[in-house]
N, C-alpha and C. Protein backbone atom coordinates (compact mmCIF):
# COMPACT_ATOMS: atom_id res chain seq x y z
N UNK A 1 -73.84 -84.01 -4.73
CA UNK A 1 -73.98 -85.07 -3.74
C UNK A 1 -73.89 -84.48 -2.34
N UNK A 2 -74.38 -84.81 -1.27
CA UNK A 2 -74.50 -84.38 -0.10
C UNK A 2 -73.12 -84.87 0.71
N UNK A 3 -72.55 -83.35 1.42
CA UNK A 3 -71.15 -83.74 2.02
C UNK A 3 -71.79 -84.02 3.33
N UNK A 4 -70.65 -84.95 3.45
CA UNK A 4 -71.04 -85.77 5.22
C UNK A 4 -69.90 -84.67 6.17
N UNK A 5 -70.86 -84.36 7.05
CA UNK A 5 -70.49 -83.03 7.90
C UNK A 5 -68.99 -83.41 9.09
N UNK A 6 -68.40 -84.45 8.83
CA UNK A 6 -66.93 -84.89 9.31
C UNK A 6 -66.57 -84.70 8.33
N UNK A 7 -66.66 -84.68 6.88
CA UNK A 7 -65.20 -84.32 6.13
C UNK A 7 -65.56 -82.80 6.19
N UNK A 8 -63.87 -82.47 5.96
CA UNK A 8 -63.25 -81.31 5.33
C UNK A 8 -63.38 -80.74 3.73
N UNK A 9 -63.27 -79.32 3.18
CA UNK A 9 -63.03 -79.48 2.08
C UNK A 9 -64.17 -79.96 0.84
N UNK A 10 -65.17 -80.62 1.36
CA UNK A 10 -66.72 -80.66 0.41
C UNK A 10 -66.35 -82.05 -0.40
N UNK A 11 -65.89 -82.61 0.03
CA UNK A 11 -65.69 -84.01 -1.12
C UNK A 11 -65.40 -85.11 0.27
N UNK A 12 -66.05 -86.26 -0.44
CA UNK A 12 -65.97 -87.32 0.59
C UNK A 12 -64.63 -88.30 0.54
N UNK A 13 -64.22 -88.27 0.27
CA UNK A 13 -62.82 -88.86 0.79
C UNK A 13 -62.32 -88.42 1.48
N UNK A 14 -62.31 -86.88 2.19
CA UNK A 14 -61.23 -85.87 3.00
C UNK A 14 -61.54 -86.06 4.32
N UNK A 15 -62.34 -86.84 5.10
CA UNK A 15 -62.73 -87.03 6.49
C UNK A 15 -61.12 -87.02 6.78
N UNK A 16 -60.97 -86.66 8.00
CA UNK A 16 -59.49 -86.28 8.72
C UNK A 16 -58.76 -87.92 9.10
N UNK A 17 -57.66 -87.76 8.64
CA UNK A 17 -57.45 -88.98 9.48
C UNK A 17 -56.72 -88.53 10.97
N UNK A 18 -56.52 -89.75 11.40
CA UNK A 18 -56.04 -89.24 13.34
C UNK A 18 -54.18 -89.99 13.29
N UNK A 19 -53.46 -89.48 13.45
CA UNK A 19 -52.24 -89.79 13.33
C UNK A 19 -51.93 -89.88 14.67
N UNK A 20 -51.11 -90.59 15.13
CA UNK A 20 -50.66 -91.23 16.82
C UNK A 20 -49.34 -91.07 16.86
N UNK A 21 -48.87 -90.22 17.03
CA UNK A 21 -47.14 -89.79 17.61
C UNK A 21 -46.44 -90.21 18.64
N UNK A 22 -45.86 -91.75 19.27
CA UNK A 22 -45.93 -91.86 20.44
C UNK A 22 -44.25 -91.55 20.22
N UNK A 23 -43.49 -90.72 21.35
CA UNK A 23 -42.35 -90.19 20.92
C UNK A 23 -42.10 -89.20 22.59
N UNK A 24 -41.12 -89.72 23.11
CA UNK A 24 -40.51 -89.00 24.24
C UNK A 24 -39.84 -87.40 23.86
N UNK A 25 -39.38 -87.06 22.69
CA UNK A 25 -38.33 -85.91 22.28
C UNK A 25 -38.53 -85.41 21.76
N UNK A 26 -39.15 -84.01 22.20
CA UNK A 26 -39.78 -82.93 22.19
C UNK A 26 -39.32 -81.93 20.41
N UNK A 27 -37.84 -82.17 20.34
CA UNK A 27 -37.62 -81.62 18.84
C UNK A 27 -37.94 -82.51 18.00
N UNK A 28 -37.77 -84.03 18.55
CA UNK A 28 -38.50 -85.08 17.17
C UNK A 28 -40.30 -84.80 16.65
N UNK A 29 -40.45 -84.75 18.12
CA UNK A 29 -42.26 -84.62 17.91
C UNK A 29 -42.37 -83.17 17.27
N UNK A 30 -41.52 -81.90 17.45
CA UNK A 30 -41.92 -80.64 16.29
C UNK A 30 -41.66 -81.38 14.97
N UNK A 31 -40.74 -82.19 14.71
CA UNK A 31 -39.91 -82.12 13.23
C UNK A 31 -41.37 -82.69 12.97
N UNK A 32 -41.74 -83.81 13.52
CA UNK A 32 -43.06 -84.28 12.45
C UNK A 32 -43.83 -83.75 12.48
N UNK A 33 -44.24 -82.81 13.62
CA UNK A 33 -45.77 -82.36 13.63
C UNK A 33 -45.43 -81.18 12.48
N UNK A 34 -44.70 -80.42 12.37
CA UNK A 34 -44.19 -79.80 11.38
C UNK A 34 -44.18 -80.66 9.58
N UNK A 35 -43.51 -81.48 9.50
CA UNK A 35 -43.60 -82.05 8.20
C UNK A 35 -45.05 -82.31 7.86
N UNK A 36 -45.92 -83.06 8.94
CA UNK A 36 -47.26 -83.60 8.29
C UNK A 36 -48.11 -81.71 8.52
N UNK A 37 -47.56 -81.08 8.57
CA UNK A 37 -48.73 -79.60 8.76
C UNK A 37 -48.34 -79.40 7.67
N UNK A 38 -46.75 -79.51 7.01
CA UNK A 38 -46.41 -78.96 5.55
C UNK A 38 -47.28 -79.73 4.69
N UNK A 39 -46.79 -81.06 4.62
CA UNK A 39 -47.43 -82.19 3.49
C UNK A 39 -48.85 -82.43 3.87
N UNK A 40 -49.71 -82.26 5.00
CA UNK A 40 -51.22 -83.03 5.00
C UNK A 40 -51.80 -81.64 5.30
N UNK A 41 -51.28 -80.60 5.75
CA UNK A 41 -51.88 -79.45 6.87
C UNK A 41 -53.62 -80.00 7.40
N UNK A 42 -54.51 -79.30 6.32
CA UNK A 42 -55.65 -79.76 7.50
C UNK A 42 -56.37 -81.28 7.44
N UNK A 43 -55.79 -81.79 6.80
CA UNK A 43 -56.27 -83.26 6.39
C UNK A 43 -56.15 -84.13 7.76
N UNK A 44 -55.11 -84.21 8.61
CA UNK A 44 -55.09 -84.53 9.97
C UNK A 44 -55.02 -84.12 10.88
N UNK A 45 -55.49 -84.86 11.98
CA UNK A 45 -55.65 -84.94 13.03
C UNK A 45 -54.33 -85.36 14.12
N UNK A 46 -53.62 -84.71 14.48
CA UNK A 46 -52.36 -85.92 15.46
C UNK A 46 -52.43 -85.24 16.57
N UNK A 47 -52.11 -86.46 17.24
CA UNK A 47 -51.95 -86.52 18.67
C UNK A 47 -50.55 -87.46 18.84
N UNK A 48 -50.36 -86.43 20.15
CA UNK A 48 -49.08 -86.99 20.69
C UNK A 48 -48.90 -87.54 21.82
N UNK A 49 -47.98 -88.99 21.91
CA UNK A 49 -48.41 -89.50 23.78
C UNK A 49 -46.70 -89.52 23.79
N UNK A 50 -46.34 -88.56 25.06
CA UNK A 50 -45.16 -88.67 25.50
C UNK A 50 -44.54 -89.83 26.57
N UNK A 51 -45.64 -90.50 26.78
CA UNK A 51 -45.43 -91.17 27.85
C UNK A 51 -46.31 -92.81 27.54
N UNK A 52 -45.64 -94.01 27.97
CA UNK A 52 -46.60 -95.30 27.66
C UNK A 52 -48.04 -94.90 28.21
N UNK A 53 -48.29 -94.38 29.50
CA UNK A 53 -49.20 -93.76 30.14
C UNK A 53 -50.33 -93.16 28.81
N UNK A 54 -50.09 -92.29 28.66
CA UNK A 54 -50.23 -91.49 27.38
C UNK A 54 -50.87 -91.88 26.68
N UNK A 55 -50.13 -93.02 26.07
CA UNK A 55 -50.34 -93.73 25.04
C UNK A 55 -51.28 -95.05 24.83
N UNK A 56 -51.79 -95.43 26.10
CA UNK A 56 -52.77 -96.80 26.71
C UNK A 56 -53.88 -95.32 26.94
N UNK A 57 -53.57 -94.63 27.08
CA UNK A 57 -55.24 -93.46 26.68
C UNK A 57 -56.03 -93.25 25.63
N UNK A 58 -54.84 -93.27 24.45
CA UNK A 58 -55.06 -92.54 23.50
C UNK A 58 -55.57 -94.06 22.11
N UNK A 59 -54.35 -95.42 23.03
CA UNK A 59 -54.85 -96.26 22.47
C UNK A 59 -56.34 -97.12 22.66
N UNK A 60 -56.53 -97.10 23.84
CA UNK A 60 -57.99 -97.56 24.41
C UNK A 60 -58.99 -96.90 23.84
N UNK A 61 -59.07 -95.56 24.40
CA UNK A 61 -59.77 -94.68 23.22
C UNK A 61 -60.55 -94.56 22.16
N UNK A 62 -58.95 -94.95 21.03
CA UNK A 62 -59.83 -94.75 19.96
C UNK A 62 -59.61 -96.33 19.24
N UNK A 63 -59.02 -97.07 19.93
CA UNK A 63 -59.68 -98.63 19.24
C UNK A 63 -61.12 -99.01 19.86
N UNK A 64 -60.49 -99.21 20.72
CA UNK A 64 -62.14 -99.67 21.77
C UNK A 64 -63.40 -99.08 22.32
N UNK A 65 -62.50 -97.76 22.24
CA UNK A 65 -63.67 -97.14 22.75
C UNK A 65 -64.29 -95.68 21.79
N UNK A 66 -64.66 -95.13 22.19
CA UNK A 66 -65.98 -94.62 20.93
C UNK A 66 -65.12 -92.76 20.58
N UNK A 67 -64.06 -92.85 20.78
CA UNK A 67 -63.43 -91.32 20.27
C UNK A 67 -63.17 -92.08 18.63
N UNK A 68 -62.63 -90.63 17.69
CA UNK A 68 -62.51 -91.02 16.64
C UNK A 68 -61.51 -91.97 16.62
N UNK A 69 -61.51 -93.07 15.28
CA UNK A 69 -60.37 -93.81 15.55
C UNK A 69 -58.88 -93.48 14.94
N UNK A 70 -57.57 -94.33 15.59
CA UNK A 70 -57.27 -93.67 14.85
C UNK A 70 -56.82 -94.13 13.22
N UNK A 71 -55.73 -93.60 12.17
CA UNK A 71 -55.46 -94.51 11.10
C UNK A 71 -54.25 -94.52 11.14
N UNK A 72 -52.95 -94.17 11.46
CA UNK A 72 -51.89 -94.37 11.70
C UNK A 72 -51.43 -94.39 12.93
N UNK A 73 -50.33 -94.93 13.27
CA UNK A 73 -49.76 -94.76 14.63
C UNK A 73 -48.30 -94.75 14.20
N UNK A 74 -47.34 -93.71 14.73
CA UNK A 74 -46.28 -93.59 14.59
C UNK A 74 -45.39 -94.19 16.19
N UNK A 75 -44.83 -94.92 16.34
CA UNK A 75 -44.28 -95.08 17.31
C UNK A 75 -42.40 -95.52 17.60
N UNK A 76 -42.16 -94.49 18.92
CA UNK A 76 -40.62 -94.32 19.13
C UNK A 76 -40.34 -96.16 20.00
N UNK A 77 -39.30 -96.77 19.84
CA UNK A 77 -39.07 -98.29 20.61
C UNK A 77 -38.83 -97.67 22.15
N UNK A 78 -38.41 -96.84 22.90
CA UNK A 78 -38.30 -96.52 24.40
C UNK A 78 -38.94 -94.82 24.31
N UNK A 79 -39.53 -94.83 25.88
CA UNK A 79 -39.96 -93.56 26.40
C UNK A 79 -39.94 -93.75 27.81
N UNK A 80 -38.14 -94.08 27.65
CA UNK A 80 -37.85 -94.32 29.14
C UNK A 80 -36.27 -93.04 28.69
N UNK A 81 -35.48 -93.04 29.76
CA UNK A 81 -34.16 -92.64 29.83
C UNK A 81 -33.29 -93.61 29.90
N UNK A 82 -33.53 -94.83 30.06
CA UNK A 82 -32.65 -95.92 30.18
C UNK A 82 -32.30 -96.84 28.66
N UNK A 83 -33.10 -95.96 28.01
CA UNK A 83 -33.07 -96.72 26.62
C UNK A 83 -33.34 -98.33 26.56
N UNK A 84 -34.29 -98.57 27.21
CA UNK A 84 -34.48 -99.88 27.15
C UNK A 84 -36.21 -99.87 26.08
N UNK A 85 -36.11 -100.68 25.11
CA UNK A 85 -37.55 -101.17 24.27
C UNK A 85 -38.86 -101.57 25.77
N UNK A 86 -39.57 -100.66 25.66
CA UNK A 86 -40.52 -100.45 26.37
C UNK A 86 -41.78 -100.51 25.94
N UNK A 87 -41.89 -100.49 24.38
CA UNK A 87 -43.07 -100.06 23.59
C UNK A 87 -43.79 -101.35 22.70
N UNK A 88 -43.34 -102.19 23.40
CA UNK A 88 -43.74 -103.65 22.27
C UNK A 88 -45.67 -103.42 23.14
N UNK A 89 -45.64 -103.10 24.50
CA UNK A 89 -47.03 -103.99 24.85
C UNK A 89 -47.93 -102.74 23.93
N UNK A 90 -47.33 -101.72 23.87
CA UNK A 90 -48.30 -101.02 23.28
C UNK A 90 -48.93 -101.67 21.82
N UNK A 91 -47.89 -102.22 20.69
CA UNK A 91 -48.22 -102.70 19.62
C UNK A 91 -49.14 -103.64 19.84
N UNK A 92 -48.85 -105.01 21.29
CA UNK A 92 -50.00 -105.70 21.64
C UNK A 92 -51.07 -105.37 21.69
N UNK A 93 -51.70 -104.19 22.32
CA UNK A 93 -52.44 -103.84 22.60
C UNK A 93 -53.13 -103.26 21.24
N UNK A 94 -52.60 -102.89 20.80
CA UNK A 94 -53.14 -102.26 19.27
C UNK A 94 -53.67 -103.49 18.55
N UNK A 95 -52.91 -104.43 18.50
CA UNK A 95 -53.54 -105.61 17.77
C UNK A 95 -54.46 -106.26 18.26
N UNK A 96 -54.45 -106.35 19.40
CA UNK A 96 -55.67 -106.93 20.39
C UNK A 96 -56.54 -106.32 20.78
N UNK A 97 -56.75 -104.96 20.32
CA UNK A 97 -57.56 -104.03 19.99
C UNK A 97 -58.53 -104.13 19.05
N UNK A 98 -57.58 -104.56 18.11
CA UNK A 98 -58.28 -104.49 16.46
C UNK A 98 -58.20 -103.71 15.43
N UNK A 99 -56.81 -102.85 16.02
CA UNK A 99 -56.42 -102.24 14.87
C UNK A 99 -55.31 -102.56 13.58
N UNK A 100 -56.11 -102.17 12.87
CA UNK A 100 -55.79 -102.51 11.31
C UNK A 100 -54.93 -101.93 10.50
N UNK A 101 -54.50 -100.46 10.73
CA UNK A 101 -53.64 -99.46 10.41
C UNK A 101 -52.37 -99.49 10.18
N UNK A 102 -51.36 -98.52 9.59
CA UNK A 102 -50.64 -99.00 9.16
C UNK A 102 -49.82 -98.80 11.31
N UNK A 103 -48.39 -99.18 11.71
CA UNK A 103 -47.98 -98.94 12.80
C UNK A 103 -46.27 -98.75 12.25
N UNK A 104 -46.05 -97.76 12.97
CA UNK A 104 -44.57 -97.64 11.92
C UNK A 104 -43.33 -97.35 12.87
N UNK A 105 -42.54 -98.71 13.11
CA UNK A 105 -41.70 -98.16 13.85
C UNK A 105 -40.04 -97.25 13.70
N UNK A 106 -40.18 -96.40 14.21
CA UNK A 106 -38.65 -95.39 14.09
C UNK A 106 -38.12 -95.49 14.76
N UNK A 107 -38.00 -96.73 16.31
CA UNK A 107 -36.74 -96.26 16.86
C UNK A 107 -35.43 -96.09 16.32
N UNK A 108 -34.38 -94.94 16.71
CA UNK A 108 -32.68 -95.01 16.01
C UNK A 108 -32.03 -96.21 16.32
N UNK A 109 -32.51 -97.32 17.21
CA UNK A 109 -32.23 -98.15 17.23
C UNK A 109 -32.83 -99.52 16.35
N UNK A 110 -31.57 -99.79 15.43
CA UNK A 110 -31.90 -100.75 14.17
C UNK A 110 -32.46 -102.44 15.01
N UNK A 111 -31.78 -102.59 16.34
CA UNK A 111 -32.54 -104.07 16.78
C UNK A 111 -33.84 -103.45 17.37
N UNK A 112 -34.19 -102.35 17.84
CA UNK A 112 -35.52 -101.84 18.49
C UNK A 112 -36.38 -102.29 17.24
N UNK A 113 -35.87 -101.40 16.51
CA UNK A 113 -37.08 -101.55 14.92
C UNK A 113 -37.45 -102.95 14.54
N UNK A 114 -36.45 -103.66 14.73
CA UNK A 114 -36.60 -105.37 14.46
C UNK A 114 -37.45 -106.12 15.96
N UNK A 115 -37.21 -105.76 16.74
CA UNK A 115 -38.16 -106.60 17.04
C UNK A 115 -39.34 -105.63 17.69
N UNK A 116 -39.64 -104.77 17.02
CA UNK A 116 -41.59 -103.57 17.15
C UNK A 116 -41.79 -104.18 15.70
N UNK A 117 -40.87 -104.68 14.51
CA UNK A 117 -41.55 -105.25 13.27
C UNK A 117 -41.93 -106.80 14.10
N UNK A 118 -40.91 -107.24 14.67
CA UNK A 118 -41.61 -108.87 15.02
C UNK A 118 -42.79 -109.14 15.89
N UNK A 119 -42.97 -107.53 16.60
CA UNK A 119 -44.06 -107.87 17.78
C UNK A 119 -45.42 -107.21 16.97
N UNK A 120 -45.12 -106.85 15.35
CA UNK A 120 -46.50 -106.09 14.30
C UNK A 120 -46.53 -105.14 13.83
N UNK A 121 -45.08 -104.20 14.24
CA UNK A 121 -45.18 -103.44 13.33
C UNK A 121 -45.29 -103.42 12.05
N UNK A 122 -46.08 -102.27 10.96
CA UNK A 122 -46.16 -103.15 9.60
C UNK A 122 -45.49 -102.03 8.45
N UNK A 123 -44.61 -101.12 9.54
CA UNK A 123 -43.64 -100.28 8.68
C UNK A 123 -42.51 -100.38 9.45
N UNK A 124 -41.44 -99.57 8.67
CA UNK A 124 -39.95 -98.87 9.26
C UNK A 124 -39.67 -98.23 8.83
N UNK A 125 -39.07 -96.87 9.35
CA UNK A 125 -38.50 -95.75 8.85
C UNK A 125 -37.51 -95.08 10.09
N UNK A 126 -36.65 -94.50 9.12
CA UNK A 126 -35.78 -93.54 10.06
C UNK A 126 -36.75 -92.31 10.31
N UNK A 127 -36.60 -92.24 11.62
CA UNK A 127 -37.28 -90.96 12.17
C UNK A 127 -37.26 -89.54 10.83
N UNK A 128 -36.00 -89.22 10.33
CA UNK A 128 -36.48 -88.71 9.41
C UNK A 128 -36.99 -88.71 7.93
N UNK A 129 -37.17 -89.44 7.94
CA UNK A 129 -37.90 -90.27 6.70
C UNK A 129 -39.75 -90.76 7.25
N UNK A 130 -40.14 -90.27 8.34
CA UNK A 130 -41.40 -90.64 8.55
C UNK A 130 -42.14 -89.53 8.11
N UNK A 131 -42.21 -88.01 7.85
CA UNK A 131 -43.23 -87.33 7.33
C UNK A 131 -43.57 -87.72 5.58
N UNK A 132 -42.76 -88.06 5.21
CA UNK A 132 -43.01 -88.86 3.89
C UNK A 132 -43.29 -89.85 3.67
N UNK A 133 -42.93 -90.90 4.44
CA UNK A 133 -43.99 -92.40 4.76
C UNK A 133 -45.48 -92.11 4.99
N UNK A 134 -45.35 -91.05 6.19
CA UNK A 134 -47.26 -91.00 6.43
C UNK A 134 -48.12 -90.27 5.27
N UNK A 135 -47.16 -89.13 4.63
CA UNK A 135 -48.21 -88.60 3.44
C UNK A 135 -48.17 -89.96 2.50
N UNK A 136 -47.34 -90.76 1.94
CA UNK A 136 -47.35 -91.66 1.16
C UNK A 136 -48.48 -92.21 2.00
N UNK A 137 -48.68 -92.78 3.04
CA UNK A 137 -49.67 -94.00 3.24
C UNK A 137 -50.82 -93.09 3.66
N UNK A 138 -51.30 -91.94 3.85
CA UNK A 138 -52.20 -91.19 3.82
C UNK A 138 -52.56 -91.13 2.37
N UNK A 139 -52.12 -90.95 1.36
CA UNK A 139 -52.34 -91.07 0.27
C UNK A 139 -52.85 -92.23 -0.42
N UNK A 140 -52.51 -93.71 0.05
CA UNK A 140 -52.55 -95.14 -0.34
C UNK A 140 -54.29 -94.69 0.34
N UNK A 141 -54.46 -94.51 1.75
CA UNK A 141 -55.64 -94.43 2.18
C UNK A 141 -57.16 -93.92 1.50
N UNK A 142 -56.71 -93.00 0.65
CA UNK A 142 -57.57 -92.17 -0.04
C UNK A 142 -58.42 -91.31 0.41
């Protein structure tokens, strides 16, 4: 059968997916970019937005606009120093976008996580427990 020249690997299911790291802390963002290189290595694609800034780039982008899209989004509840939940408009924006994907929130804060699930998030995990959530739902993906 003829491989379509975006996948990887010669079989059509392996097109890359694009993983979205939005995450202020520089050893959190190695631990995952590290876990998903162990568990997915070339299967994805991630990008990281350190900043809301960042992250209204990366989200415009690739919902609305014509870069690849993406299929997960991992996202931290603040990417401030004041620890205040900063990150809900981003989930807005994702949904009012039109994205469909899974969105998974880790802040260490257990009311952050509760209300990024009430504003759409459609996971939760402890920060370290997310390189095994995304191969699991990279896997559900096929």
């Amino acid at each position: 059968s003829p491989v379509n020249s975006r996948n990887l690997g010669g079989t059509m299911n392996t097109a890359r997916k694009v993983i979205l790291i939005i995450e202020d802390s520089i050893p959190q963002i190695d631990y995952f970019t590290r876990g998903f290189e162990l568990k997915l290595g070339e299967t994805v694609e991630v990008l990281v937005a350190t900043s809301i800034l960042m992250a209204n780039v990366y989200i415009s982008g690739r919902t609305i606009g014509s870069e690849k899209p993406l299929s997960i989004v991992v996202m931290d509840g603040c990417l401030n120093r004041k620890h205040q939940l900063d990150t809900l408009p981003l989930i807005e924006d994702l949904l009012r976008f039109g994205f469909k994907g899974p969105i998974i929130a880790m802040s260490a804060s257990p009311e952050f996580r509760e209300k990024m699930m009430a504003a759409g998030c459609t996971h939760v995990s402890e920060k370290v427990d997310v390189p095994s959530l995304v191969t699991q739902l990279i896997a559900e993906m096929g």
